[in-house]
Structures are given as C-alpha cells and as structure tokens.
Protein backbone atom coordinates (compact mmCIF):
# COMPACT_ATOMS: atom_id res chain seq x y z
CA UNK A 1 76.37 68.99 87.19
CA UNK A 2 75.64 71.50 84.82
CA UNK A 3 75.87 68.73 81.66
CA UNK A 4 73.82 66.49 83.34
CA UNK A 5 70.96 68.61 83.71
CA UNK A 6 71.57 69.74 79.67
CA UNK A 7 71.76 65.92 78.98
CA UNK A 8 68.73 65.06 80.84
CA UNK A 9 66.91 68.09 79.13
CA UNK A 10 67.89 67.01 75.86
CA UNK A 11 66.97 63.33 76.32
CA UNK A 12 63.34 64.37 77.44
CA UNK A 13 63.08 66.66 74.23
CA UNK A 14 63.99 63.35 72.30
CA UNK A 15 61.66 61.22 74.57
CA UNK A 16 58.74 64.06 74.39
CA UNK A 17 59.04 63.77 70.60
CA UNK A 18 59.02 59.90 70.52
CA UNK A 19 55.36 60.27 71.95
CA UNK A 20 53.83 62.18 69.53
CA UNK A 21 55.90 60.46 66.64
CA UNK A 22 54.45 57.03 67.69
CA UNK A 23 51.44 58.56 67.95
CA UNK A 24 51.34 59.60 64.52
CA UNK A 25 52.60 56.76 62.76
CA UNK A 26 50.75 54.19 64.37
CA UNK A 27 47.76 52.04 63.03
CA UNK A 28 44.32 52.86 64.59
CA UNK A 29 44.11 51.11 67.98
CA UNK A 30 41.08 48.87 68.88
CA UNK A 31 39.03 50.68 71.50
CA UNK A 32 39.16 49.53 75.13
CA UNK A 33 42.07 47.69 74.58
CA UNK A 34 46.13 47.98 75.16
CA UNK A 35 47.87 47.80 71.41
CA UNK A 36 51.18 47.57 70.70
CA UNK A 37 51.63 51.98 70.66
CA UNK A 38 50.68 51.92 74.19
CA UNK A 39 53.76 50.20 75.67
CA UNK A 40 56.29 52.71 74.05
CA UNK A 41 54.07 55.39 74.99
CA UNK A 42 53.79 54.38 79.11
CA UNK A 43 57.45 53.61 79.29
CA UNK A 44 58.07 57.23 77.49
CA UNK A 45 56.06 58.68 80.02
CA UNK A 46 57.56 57.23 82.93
CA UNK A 47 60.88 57.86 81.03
CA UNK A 48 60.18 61.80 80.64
CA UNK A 49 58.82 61.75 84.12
CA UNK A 50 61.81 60.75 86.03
CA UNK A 51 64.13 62.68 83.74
CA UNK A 52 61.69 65.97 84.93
CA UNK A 53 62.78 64.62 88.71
CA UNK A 54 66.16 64.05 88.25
CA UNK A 55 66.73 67.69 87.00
CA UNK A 56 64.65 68.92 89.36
CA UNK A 57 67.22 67.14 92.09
CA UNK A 58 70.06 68.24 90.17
CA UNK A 59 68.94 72.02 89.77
CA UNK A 60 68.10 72.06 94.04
CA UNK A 61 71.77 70.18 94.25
CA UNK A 62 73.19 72.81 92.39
CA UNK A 63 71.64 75.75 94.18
CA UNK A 64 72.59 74.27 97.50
CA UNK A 65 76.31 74.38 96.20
CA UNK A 66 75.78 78.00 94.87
CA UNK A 67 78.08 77.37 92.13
CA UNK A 68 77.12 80.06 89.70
CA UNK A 69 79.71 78.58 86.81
CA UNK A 70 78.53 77.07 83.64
CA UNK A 71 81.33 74.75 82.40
CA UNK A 72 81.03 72.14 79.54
CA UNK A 73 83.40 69.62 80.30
CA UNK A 74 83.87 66.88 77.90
CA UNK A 75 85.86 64.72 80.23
CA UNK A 76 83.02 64.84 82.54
CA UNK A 77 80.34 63.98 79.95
CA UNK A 78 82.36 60.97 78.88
CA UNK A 79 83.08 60.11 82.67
CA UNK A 80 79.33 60.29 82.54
CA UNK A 81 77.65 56.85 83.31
CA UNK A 82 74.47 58.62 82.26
CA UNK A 83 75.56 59.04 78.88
CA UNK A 84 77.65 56.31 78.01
CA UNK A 85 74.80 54.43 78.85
CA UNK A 86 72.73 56.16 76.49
CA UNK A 87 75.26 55.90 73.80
CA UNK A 88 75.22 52.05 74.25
CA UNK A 89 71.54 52.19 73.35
CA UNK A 90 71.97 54.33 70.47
CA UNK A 91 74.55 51.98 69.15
CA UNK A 92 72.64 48.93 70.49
CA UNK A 93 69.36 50.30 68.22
CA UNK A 94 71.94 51.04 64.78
CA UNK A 95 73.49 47.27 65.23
CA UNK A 96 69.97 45.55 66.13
CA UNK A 97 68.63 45.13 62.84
CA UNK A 98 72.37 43.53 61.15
CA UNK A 99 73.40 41.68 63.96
CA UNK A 100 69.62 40.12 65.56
CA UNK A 101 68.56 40.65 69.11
CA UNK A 102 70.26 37.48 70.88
CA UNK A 103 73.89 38.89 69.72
CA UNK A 104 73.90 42.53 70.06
CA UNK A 105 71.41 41.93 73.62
CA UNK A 106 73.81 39.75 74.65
CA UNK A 107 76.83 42.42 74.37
CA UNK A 108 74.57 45.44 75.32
CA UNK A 109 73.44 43.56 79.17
CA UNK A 110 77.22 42.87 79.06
CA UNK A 111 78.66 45.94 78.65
CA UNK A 112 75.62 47.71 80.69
CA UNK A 113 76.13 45.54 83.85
CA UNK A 114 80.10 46.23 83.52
CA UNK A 115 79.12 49.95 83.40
CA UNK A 116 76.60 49.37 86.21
CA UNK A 117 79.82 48.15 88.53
CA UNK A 118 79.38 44.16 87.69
CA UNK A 119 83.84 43.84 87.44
CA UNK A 120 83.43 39.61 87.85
CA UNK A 121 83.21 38.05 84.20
CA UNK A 122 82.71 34.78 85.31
CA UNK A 123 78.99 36.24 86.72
CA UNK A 124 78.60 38.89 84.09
CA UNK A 125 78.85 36.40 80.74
CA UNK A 126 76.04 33.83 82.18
CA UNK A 127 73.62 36.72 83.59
CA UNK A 128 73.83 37.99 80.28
CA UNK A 129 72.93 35.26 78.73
CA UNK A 130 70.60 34.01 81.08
CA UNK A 131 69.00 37.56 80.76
CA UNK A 132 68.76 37.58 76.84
CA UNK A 133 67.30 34.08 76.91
CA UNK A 134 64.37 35.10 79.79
CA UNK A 135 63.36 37.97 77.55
CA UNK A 136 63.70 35.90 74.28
CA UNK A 137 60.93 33.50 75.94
CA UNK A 138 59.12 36.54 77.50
CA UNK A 139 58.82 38.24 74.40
CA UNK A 140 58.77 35.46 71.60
CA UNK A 141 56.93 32.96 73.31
CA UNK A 142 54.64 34.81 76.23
CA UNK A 143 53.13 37.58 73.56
CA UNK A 144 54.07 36.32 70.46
CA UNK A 145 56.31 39.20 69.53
CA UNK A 146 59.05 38.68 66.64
CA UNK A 147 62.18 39.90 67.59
CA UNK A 148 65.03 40.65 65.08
CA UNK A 149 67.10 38.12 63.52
CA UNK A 150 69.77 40.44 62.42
CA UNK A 151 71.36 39.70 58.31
CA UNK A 152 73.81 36.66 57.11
CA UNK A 153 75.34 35.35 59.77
CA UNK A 154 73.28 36.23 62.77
CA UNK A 155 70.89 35.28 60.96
CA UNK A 156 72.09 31.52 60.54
CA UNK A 157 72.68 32.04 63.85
CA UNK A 158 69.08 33.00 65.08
CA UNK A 159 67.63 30.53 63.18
CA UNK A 160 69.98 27.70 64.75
CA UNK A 161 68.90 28.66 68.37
CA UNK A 162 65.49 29.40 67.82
CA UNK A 163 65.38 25.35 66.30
CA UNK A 164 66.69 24.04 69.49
C-alpha cells in the first residue's frame, strides 16, 4: 500500500513536470485552435488527475486498515502491476526511436495485455497486431501524423509495410 501511494506520487511529480516542459518547448500555437501541445497536455491532466484519486483511495484504504507501518518492500513493488507497467513504457519510449513504432507497439500491447491477465496467445498475437495496425491508420492516415520508423532493419521493415 504504502509504495503504491509513493509510486503514484512520484509519477504525478513526473507527469506535473511534463506539462510545464511541453509547455515550454513548444512552438507558438495558432489561436482558437487545438495544436499538437494540447493533446499531451489533456491526457497529462487527466493522467495527474486520476493518479490524485487513486491516492486519495489508497490513503482512506489505508486508514481504514489502521496500519501505522511504513515498509518498502521490493518484492511488492515488482509484484506491482502498476509499475511494471510503467517500466514497459519507459522501455517502450528508449526502444521506439531504434526499433520503429509497428515493432516495439507490437511487443509493448503484447506484453501489456499479458500483464493485464490476457494468458491465450493464440488471441493475444492477432489483437496485437490488429491493435498496432488500427492506430497505424488512425494516426498515419486519419491526421497525418508520422510515426517512427525505427534505424536499419526496422527501418527496411517500416518501409516494406507501409508500401503494401
């Protein structure tokens, strides 16, 4: 309990940050319209906003219990669905750029759904893809956003399915 409310503290930090950050290094938006800063700003908002509830619930959770210890248990921070979650996006954000977003999206939805509870490969391989390849046309296609090709291989690779 207690690392999930330090976790969830530490991720708004991180996510109260991002704001201003993007705020800062952003090109001059057009007046009366939504620019590309705004969507990473309303999704850090709603992100910093439900981290506020959650430790709110898990502060009233823990005063119910009256459990007065303050343990750091590593076990239960890597048991921690909340953070190995997070750590998958950390890594997924490093690998991004090298390996292009159809391959590394591809294992991320993969391993996220098997962390999520999804146990059947034969479902969680094809959702993954299926799920890569709606926001590929979503996001490439629908508003003309580039998404990374990754370096060398993935690359090759990018450009091969993006011909099709």
């Amino acid at each position: 309990m207690t690392l999930e409310i330090i976790f969830n503290a530490v991720l708004s930090i991180f996510f109260i940050y991002a704001y201003f950050y993007i705020g800062v290094n952003a090109p001059e938006e057009a007046p009366n319209q939504i620019d590309g800063i705004e969507w990473p700003r309303m999704i850090l908002i709603l992100l910093i906003v439900f981290m506020l509830i959650n430790m709110y619930r898990l502060i009233k959770d823990s005063k119910k219990e009256n459990s007065a210890s303050f343990r750091l248990n590593v076990k239960e921070l890597v048991k921690n669905k909340l953070f190995l979650g997070s750590s998958l996006m950390v890594i997924y954000s490093m690998v991004l750029e090298y390996t292009g977003f159809i391959v590394s999206s591809i294992i991320l939805f993969g391993l996220y759904s098997y962390l999520l509870g999804e146990k059947r490969i034969n479902r969680l391989i094809p959702v993954s893809i299926l799920s890569v390849v709606v926001f590929y046309i979503i996001f490439s296609y629908g508003l003309d956003i580039m998404l990374p090709r990754g370096a060398g291989i993935f690359r090759e690779f990018a450009l091969m399915l993006e011909s099709i």
